[in-house]
PDB file of N, CA and C in Angstrom:
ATOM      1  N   UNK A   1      28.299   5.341  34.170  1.00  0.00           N
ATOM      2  CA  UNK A   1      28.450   4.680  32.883  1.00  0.00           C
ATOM      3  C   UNK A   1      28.827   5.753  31.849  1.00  0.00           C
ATOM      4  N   UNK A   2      29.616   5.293  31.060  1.00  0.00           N
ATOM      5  CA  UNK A   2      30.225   6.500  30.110  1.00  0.00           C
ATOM      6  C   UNK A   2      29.249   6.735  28.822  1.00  0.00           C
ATOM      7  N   UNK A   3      29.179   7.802  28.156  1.00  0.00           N
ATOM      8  CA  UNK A   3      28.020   8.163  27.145  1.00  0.00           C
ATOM      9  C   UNK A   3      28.545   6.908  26.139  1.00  0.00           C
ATOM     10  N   UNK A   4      29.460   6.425  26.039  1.00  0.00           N
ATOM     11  CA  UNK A   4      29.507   5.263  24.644  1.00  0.00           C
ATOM     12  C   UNK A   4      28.422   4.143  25.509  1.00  0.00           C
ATOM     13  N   UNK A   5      29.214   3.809  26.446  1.00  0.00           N
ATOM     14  CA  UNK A   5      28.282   2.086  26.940  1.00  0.00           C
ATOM     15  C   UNK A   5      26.589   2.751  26.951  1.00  0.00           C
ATOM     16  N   UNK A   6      26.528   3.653  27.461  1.00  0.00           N
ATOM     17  CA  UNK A   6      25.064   4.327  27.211  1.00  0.00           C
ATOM     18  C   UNK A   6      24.238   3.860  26.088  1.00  0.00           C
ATOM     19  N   UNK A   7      25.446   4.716  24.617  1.00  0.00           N
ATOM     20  CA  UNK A   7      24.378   4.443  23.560  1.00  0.00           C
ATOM     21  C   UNK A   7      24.600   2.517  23.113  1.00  0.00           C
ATOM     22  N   UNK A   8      25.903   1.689  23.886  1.00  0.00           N
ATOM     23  CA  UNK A   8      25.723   0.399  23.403  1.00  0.00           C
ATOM     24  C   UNK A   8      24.414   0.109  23.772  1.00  0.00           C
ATOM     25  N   UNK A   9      24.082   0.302  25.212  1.00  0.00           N
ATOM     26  CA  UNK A   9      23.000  -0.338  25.876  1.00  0.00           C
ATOM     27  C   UNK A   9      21.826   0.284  25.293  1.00  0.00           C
ATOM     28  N   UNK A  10      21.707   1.341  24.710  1.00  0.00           N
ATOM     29  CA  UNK A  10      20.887   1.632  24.104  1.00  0.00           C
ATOM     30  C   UNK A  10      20.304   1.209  22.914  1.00  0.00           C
ATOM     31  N   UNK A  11      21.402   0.759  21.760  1.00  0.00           N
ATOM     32  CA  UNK A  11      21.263  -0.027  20.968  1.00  0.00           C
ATOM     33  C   UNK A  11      20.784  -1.573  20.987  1.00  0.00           C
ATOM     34  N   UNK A  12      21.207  -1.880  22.245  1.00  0.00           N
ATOM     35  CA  UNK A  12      21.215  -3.647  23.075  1.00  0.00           C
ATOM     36  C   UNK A  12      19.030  -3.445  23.061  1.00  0.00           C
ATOM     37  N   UNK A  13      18.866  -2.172  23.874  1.00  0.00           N
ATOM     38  CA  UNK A  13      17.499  -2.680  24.759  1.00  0.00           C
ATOM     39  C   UNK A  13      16.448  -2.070  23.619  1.00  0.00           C
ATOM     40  N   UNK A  14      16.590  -1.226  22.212  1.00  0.00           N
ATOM     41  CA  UNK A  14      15.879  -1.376  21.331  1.00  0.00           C
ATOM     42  C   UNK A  14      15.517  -2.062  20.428  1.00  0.00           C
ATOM     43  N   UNK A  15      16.525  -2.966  20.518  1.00  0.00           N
ATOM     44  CA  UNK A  15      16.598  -4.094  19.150  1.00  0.00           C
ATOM     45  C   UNK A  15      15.839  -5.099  20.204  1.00  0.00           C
ATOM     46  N   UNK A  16      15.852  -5.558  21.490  1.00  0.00           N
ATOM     47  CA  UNK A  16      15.526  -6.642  22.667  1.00  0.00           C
ATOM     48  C   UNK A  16      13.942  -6.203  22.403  1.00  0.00           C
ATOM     49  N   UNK A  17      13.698  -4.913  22.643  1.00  0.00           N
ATOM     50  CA  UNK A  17      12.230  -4.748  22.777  1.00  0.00           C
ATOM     51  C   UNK A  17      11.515  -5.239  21.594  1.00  0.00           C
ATOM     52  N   UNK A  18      11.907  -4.535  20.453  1.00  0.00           N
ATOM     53  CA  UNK A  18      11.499  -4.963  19.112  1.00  0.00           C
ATOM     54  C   UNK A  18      11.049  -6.394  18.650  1.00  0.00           C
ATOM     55  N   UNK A  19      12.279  -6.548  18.847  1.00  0.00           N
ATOM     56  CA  UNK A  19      12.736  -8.210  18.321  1.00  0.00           C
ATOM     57  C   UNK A  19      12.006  -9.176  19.414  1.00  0.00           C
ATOM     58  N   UNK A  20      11.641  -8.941  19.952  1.00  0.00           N
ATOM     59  CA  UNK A  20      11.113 -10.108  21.311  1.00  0.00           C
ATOM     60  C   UNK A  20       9.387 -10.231  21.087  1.00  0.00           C
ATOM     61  N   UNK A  21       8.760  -9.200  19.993  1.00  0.00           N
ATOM     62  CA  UNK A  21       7.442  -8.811  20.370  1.00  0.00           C
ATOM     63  C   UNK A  21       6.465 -10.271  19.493  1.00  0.00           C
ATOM     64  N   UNK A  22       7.608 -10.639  18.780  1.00  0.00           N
ATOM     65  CA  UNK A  22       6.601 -11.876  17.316  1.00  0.00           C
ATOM     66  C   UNK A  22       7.392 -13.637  18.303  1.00  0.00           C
ATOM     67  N   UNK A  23       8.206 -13.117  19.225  1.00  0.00           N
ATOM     68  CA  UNK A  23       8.509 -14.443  19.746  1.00  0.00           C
ATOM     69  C   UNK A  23      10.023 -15.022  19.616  1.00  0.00           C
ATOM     70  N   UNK A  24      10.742 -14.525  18.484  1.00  0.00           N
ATOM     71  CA  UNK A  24      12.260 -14.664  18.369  1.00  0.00           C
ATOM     72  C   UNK A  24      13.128 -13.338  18.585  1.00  0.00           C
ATOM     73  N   UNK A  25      13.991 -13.693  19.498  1.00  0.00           N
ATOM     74  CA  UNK A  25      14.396 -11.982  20.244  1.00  0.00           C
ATOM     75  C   UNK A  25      15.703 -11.894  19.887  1.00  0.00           C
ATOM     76  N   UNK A  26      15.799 -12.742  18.782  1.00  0.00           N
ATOM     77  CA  UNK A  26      17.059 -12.730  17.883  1.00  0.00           C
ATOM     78  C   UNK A  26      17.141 -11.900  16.532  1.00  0.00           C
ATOM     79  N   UNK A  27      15.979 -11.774  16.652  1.00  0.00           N
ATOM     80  CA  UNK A  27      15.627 -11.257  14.680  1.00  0.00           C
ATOM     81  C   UNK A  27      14.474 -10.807  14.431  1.00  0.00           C
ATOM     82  N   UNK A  28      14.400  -9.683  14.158  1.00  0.00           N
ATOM     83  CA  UNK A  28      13.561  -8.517  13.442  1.00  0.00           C
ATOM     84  C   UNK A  28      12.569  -9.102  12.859  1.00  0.00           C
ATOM     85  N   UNK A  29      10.848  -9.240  12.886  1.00  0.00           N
ATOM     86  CA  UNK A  29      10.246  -9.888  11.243  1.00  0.00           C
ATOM     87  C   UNK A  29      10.226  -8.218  10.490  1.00  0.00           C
ATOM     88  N   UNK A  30       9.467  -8.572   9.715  1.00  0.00           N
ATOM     89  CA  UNK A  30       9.280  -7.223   8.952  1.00  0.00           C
ATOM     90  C   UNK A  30       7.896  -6.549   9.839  1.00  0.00           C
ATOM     91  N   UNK A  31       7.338  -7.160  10.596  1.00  0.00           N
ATOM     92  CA  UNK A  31       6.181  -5.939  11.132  1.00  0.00           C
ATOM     93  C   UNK A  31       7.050  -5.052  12.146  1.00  0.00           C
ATOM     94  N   UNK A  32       7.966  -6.014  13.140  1.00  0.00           N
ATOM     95  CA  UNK A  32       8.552  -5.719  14.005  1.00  0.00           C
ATOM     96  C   UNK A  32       9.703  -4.781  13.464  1.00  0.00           C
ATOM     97  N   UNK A  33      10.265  -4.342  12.577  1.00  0.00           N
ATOM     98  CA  UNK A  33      11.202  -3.763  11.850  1.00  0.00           C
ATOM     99  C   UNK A  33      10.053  -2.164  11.148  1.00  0.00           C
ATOM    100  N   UNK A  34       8.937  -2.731  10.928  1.00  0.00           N
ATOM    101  CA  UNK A  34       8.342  -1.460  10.176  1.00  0.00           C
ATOM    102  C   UNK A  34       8.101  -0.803  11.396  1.00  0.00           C
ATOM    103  N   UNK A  35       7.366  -1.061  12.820  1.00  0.00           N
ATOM    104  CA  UNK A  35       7.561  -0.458  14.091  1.00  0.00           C
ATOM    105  C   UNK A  35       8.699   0.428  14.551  1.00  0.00           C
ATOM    106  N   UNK A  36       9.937  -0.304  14.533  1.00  0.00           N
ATOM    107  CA  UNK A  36      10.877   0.108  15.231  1.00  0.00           C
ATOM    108  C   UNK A  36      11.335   1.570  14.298  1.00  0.00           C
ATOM    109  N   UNK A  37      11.050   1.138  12.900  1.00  0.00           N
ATOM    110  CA  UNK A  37      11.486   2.410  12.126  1.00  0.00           C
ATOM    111  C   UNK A  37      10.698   3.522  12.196  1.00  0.00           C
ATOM    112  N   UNK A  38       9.264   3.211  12.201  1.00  0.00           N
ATOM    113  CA  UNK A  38       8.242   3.829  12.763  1.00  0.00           C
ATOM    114  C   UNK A  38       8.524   5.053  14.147  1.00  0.00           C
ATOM    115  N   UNK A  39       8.645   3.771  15.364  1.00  0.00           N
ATOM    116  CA  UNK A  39       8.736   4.639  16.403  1.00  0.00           C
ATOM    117  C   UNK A  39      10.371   5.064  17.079  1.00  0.00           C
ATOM    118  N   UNK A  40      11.135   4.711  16.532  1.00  0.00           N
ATOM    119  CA  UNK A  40      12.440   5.132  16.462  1.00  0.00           C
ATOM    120  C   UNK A  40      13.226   5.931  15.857  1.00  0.00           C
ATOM    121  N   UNK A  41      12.318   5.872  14.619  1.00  0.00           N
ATOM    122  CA  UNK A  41      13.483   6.574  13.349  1.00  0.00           C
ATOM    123  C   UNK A  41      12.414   7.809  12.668  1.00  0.00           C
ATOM    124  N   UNK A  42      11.531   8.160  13.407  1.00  0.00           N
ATOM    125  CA  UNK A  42      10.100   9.090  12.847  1.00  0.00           C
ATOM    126  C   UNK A  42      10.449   9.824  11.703  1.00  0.00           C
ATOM    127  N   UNK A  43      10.121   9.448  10.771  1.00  0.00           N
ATOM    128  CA  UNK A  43      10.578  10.576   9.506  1.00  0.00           C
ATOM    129  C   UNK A  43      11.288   9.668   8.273  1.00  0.00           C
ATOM    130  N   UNK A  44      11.795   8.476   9.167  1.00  0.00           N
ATOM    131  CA  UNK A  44      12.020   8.153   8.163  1.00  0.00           C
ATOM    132  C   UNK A  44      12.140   7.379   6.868  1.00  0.00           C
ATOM    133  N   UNK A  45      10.695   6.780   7.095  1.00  0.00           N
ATOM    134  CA  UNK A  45       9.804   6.226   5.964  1.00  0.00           C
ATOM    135  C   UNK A  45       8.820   7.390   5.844  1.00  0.00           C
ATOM    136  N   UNK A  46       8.302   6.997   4.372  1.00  0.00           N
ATOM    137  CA  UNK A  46       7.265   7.608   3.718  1.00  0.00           C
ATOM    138  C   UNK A  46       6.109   6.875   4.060  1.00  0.00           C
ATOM    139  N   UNK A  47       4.798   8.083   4.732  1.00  0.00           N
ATOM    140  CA  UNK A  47       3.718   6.496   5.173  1.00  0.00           C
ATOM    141  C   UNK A  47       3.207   6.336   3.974  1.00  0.00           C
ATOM    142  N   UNK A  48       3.095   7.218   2.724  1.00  0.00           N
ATOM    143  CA  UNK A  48       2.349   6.917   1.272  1.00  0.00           C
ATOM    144  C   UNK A  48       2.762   5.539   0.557  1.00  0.00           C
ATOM    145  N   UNK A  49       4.061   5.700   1.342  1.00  0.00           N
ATOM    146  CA  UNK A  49       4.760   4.246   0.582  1.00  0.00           C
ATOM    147  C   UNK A  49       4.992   3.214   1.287  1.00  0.00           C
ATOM    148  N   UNK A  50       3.961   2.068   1.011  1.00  0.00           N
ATOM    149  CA  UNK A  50       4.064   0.935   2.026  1.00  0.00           C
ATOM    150  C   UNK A  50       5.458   0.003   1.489  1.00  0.00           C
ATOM    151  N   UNK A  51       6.145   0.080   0.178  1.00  0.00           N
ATOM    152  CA  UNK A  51       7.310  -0.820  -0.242  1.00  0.00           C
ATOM    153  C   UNK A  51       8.105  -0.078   0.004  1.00  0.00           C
ATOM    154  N   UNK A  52       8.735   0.634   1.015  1.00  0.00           N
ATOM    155  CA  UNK A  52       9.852   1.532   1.720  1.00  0.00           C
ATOM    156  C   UNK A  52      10.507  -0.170   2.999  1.00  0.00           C
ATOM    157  N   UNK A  53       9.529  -0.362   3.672  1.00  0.00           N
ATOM    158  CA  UNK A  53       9.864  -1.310   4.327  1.00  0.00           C
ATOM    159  C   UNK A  53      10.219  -2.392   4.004  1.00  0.00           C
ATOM    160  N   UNK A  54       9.744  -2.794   2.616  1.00  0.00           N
ATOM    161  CA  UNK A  54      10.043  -4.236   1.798  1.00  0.00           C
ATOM    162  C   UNK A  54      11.886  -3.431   1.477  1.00  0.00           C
ATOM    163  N   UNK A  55      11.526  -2.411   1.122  1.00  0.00           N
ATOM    164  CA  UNK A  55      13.030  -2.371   0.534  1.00  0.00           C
ATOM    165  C   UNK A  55      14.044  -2.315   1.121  1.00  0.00           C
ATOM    166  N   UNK A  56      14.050  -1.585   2.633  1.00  0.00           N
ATOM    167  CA  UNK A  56      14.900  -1.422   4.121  1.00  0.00           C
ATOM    168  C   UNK A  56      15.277  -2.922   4.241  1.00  0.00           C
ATOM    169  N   UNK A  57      14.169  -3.674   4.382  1.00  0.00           N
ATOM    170  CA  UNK A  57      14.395  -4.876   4.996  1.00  0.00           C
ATOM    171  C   UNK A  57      15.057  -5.616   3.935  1.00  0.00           C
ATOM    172  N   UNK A  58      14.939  -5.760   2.271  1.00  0.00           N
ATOM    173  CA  UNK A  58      15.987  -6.457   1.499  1.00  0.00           C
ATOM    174  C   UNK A  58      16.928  -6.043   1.696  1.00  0.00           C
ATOM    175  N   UNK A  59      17.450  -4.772   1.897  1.00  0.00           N
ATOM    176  CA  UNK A  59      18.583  -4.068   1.961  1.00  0.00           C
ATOM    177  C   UNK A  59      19.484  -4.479   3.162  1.00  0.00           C
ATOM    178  N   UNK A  60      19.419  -4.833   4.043  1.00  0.00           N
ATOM    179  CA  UNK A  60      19.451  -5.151   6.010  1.00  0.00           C
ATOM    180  C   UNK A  60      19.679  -6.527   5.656  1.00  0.00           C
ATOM    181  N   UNK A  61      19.099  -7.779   5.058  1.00  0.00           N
ATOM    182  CA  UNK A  61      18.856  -8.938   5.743  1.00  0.00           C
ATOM    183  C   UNK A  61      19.644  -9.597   4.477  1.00  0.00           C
ATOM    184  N   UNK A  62      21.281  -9.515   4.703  1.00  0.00           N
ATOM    185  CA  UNK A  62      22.336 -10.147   3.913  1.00  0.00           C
ATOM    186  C   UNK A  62      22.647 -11.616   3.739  1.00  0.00           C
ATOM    187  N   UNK A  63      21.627 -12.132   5.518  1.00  0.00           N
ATOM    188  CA  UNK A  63      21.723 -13.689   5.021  1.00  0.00           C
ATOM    189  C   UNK A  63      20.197 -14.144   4.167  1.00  0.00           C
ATOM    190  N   UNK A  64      19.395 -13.675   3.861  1.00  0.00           N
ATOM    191  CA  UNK A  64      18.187 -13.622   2.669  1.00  0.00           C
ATOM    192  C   UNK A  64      17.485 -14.487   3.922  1.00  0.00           C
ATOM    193  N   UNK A  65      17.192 -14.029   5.143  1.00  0.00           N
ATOM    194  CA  UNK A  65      16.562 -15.370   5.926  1.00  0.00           C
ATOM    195  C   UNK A  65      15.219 -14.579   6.130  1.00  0.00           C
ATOM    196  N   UNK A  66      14.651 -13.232   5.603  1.00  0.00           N
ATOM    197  CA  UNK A  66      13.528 -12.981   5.525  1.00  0.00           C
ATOM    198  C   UNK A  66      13.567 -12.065   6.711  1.00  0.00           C
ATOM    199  N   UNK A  67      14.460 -11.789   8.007  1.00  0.00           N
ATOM    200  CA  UNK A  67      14.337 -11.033   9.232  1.00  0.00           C
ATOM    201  C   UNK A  67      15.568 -10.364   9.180  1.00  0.00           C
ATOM    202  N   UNK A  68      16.059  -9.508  10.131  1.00  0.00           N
ATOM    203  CA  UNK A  68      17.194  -8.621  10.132  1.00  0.00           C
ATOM    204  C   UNK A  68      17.261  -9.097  11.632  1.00  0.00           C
ATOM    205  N   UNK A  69      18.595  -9.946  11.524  1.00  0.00           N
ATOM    206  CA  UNK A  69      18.860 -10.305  13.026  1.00  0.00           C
ATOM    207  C   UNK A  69      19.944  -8.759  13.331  1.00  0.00           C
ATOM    208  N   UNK A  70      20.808  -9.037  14.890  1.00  0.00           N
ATOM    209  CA  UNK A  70      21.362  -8.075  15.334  1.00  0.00           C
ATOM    210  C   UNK A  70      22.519  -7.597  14.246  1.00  0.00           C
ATOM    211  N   UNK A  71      23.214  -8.363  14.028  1.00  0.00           N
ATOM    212  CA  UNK A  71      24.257  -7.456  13.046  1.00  0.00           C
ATOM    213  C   UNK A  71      23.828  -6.909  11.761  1.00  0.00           C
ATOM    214  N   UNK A  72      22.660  -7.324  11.528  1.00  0.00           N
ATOM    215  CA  UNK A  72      22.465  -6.220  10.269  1.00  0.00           C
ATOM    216  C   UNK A  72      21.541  -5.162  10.976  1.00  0.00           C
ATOM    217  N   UNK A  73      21.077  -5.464  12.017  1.00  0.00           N
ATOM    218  CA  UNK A  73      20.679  -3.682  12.650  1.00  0.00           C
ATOM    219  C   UNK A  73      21.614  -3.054  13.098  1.00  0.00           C
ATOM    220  N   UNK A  74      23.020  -4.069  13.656  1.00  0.00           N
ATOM    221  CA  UNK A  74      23.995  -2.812  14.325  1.00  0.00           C
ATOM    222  C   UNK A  74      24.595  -2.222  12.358  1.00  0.00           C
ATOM    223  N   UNK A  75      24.430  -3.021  11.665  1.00  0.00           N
ATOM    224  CA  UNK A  75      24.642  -1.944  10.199  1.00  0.00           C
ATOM    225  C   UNK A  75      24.044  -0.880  10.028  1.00  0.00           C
ATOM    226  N   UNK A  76      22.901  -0.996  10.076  1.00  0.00           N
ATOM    227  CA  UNK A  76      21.776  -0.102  10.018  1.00  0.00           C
ATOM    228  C   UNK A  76      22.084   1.445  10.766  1.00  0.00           C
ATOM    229  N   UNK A  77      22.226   0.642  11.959  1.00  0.00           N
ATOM    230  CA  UNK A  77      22.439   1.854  12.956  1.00  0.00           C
ATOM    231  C   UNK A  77      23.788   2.375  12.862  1.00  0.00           C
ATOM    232  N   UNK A  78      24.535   2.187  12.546  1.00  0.00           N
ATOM    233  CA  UNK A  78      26.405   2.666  11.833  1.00  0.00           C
ATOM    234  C   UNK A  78      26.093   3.444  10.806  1.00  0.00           C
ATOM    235  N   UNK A  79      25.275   2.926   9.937  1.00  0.00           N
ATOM    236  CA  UNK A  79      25.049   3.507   8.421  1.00  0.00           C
ATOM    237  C   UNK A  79      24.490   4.985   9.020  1.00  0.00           C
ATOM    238  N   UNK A  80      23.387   4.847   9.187  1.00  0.00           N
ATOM    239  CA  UNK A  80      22.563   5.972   9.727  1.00  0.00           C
ATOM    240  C   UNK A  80      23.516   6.694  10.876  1.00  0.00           C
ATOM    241  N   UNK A  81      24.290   6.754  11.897  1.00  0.00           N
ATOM    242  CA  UNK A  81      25.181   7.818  12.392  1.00  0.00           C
ATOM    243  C   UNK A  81      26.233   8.222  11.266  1.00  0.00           C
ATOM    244  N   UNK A  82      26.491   7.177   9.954  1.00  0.00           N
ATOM    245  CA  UNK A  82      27.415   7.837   9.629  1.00  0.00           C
ATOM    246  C   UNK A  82      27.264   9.026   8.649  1.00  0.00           C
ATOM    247  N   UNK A  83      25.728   8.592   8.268  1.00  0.00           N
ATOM    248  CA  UNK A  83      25.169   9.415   7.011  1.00  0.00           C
ATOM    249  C   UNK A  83      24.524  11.170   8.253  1.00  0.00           C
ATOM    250  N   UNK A  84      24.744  10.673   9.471  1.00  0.00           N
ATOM    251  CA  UNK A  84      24.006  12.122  10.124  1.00  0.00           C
ATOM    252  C   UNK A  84      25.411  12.674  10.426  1.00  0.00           C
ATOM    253  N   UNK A  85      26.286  12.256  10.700  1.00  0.00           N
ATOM    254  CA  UNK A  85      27.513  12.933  10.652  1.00  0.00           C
ATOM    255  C   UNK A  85      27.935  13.449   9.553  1.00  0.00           C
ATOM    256  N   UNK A  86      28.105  12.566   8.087  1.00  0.00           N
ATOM    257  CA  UNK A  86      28.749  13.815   6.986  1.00  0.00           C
ATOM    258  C   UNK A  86      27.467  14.320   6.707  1.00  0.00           C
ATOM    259  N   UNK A  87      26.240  14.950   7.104  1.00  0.00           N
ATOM    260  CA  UNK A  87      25.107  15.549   6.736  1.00  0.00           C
ATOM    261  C   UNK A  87      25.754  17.285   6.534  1.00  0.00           C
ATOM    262  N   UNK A  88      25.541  17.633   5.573  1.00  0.00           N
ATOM    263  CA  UNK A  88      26.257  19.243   5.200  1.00  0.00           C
ATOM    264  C   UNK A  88      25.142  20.133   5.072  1.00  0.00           C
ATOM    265  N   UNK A  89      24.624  21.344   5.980  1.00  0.00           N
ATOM    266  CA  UNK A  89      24.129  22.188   5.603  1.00  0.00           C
ATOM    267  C   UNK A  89      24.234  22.886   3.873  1.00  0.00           C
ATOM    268  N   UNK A  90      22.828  22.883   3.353  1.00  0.00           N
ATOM    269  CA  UNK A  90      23.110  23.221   1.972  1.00  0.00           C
ATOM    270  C   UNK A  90      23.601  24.467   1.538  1.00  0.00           C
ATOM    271  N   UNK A  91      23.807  25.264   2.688  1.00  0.00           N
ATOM    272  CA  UNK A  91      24.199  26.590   2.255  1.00  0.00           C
ATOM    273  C   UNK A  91      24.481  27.304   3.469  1.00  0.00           C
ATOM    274  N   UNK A  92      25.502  28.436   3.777  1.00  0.00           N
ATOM    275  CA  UNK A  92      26.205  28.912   5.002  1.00  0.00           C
ATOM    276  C   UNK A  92      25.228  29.658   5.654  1.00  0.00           C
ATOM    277  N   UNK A  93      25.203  29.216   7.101  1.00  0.00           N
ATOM    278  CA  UNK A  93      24.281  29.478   7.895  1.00  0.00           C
ATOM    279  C   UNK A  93      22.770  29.140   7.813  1.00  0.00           C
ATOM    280  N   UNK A  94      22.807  28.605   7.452  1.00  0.00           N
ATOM    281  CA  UNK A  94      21.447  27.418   7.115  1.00  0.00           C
ATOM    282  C   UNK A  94      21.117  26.391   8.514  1.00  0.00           C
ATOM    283  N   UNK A  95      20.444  25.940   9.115  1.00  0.00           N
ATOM    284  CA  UNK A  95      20.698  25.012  10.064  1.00  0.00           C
ATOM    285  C   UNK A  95      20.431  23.940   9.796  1.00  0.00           C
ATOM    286  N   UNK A  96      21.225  23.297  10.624  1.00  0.00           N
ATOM    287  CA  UNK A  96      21.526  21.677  10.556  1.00  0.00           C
ATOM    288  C   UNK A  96      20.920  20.883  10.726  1.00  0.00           C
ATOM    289  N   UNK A  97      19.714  20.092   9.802  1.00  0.00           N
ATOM    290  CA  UNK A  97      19.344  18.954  10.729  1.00  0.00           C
ATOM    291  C   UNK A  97      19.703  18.301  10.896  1.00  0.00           C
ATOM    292  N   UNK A  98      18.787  18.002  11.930  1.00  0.00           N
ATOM    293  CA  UNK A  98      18.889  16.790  13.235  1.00  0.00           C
ATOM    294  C   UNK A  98      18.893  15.720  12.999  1.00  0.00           C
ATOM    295  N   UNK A  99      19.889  14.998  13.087  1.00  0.00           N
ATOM    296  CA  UNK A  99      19.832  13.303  12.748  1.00  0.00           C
ATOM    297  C   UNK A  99      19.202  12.083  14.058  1.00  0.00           C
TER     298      UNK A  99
END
């Protein structure tokens, strides 16, 4: 299997796990969404701030239906490779983080 279908299927069986855990394996609720960011995305919520997740999830859920079905996570997940790709070391020879 080639490294793209890799990360499709990869994208396919994290959103399946997530999304399947409240009973609709179509759409994100918000516990199931604060998890996945939780154990997927480590770093990148603030735990001091519990309205980080209220705000991800207004931000994500374009049809206002209260969940983030698959195409606003495959946004999510576009947004976020695209923001770790133009990521610029702040100064020469500095290292890069890791997206």
């Amino acid at each position: 299997m080639s490294d793209l279908m890799i990360s499709i299927k990869s994208m396919l069986d994290v959103f399946t796990r997530y999304a399947s855990r409240d009973g609709d394996p179509n759409s994100l609720s918000k516990p199931e969404l604060k998890e996945l960011l939780e154990k997927e995305l480590t770093g990148f919520l603030d735990p001091k701030d519990p309205s980080q997740v209220d705000q991800v999830l207004k931000g994500l859920d374009q049809d206002k239906s209260g969940t983030v079905d698959f195409q606003e996570y495959v946004t999510m997940v576009a947004v976020l490779a695209c923001m770790c790709r133009d990521f610029k070391p702040s100064s020469k020879g500095a290292a890069q983080k890791k997206c």
